[in-house]
Each structure stands twice: as C-alpha cells, then as structure tokens.
Protein backbone atom coordinates (compact mmCIF):
# COMPACT_ATOMS: atom_id res chain seq x y z
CA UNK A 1 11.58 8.48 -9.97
CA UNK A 2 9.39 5.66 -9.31
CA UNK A 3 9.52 5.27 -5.25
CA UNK A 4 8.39 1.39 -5.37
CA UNK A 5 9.22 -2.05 -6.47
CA UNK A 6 6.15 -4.41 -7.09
CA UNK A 7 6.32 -8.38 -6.28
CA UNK A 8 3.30 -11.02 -5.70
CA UNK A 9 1.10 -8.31 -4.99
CA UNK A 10 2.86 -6.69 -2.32
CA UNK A 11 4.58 -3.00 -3.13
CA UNK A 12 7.76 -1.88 -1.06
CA UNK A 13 8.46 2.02 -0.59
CA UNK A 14 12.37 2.93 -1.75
CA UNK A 15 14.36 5.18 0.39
CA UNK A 16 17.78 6.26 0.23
CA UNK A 17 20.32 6.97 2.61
CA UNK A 18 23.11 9.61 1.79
CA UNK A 19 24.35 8.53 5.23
CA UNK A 20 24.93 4.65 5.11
CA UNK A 21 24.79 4.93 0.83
CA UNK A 22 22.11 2.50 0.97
CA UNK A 23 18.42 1.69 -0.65
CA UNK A 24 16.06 0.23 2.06
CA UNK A 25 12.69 0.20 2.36
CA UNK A 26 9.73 -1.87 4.02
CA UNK A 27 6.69 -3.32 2.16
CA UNK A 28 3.60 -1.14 2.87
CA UNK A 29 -0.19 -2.07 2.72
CA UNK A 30 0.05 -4.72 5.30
CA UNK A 31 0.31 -5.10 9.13
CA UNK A 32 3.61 -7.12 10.11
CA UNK A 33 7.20 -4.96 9.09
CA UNK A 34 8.88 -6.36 6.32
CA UNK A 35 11.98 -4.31 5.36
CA UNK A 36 14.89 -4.70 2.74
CA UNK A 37 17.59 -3.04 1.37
CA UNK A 38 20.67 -3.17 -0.90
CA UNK A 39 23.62 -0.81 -2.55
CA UNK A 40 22.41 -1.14 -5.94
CA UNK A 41 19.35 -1.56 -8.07
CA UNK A 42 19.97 -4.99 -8.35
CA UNK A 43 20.16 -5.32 -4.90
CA UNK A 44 17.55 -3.80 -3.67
CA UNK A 45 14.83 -5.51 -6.01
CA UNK A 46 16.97 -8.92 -4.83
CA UNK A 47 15.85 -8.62 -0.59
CA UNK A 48 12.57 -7.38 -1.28
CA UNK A 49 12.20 -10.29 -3.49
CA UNK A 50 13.89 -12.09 -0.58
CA UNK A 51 11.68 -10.84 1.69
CA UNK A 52 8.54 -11.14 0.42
CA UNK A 53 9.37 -15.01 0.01
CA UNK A 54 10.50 -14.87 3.42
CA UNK A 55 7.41 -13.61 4.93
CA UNK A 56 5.16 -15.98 2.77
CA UNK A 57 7.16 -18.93 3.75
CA UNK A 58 7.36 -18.30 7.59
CA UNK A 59 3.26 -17.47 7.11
CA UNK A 60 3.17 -20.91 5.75
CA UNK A 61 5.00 -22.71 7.86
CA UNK A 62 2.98 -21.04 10.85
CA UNK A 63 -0.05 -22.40 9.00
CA UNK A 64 -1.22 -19.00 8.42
CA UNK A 65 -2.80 -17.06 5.74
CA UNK A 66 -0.61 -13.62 4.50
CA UNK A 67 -1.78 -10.58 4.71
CA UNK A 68 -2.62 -9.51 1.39
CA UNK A 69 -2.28 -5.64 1.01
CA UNK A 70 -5.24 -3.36 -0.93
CA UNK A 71 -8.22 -5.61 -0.18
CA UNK A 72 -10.47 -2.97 -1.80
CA UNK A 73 -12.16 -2.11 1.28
CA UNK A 74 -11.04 0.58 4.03
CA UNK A 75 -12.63 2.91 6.90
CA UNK A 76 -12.17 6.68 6.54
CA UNK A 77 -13.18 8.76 9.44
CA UNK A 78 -14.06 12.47 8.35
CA UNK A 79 -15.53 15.37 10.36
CA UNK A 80 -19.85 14.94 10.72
CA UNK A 81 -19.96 18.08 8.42
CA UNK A 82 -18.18 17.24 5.67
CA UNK A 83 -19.44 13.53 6.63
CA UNK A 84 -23.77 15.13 5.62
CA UNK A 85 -21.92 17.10 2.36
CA UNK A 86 -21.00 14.09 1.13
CA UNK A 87 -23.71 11.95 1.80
CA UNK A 88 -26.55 15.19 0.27
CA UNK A 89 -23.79 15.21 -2.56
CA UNK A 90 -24.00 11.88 -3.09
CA UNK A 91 -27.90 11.72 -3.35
CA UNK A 92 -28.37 14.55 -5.78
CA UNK A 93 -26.33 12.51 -8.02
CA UNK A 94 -28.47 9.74 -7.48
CA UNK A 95 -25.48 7.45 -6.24
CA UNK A 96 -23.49 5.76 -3.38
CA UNK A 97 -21.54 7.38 -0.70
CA UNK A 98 -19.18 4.21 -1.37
CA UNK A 99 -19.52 5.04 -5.47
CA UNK A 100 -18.54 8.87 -4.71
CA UNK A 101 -15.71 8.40 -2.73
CA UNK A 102 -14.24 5.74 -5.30
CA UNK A 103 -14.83 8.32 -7.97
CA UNK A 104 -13.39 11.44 -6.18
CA UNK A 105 -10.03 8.65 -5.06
CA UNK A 106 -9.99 7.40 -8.91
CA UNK A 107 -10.37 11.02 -10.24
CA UNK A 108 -6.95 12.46 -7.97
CA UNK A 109 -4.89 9.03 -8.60
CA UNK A 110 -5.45 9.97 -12.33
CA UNK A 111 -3.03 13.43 -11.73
C-alpha cells in the first residue's frame, strides 16, 4: 500500500483509523501542521488537495513565502566515531563526505 498522496510538491502521510473509520493524515516535510482526512479515497485525496491550497493561500495572503518540503539540503548529527569512519571512508574513495552520504541514502531508497 502506498502510505502517501503527492500534490504541488508537498507529500501527506495516510493513516487509518479502525476507531472513527476514517483516513487522515498531515503533510510531512515542512514546519507548520497541515492535516486532512476523509471516509473514502476520494475523500481523502479531496482535503489534502484542500489543504494544501489552503495553506498556500493563507501564506499568500500573509505575504509570505511557503515552506517548500525536501530542499535537498539537511543536518545529520552522528556519533564523532562513526563521524572520522566516514570522513577516512570518504577520502580513500577520493570523494565528498556530502557525495558519500548521498550515495549510501540513494543506494537504501533503491530497496
């Protein structure tokens, strides 16, 4: 099952509910909490729609810019140790600690 719906740029996590029979779910990769939900499919896919528009037209009425999720740059904080493995591991191949970790990230998202 595919756990997300895509829209603009912005991806939205599914969840059900066996409680309240309901999809909802909140769009992930940014800062401010926009959530949805719906009974059906249909439904679902409708408010996040929704709510994506919602949150770009409240960010433009505010005069300011969206958030725009997966800018391609992030801060990972890893122990010193494995920190120098890296780094040594990265130099015998003759490349980047940036280009290693993209490779080793672009190597498991391949699985």
């Amino acid at each position: 099952m595919n756990n997300y719906l895509h829209y603009k740029g912005y991806v939205g996590s599914i969840e059900f509910s066996e409680k309240d029979n309901v999809f909802h779910g909140k769009v992930i990769g940014i800062k401010p909490l926009i959530s949805f939900e719906g009974d059906t499919v249909i439904t679902i896919k409708e408010d996040f729609h929704n709510a994506v528009e919602e949150y770009l037209a409240i960010c433009t009425k505010n005069s300011t810019q969206p958030e725009k999720p997966y800018k391609g740059s992030f801060n990972v904080r890893i122990g010193a140790d494995l920190h120098r493995k890296a780094a040594l591991l990265a130099h015998a191949h003759g490349i980047s600690l940036n280009a290693l970790v993209e490779d080793a990230i672009r190597r498991m998202a391949e699985v």
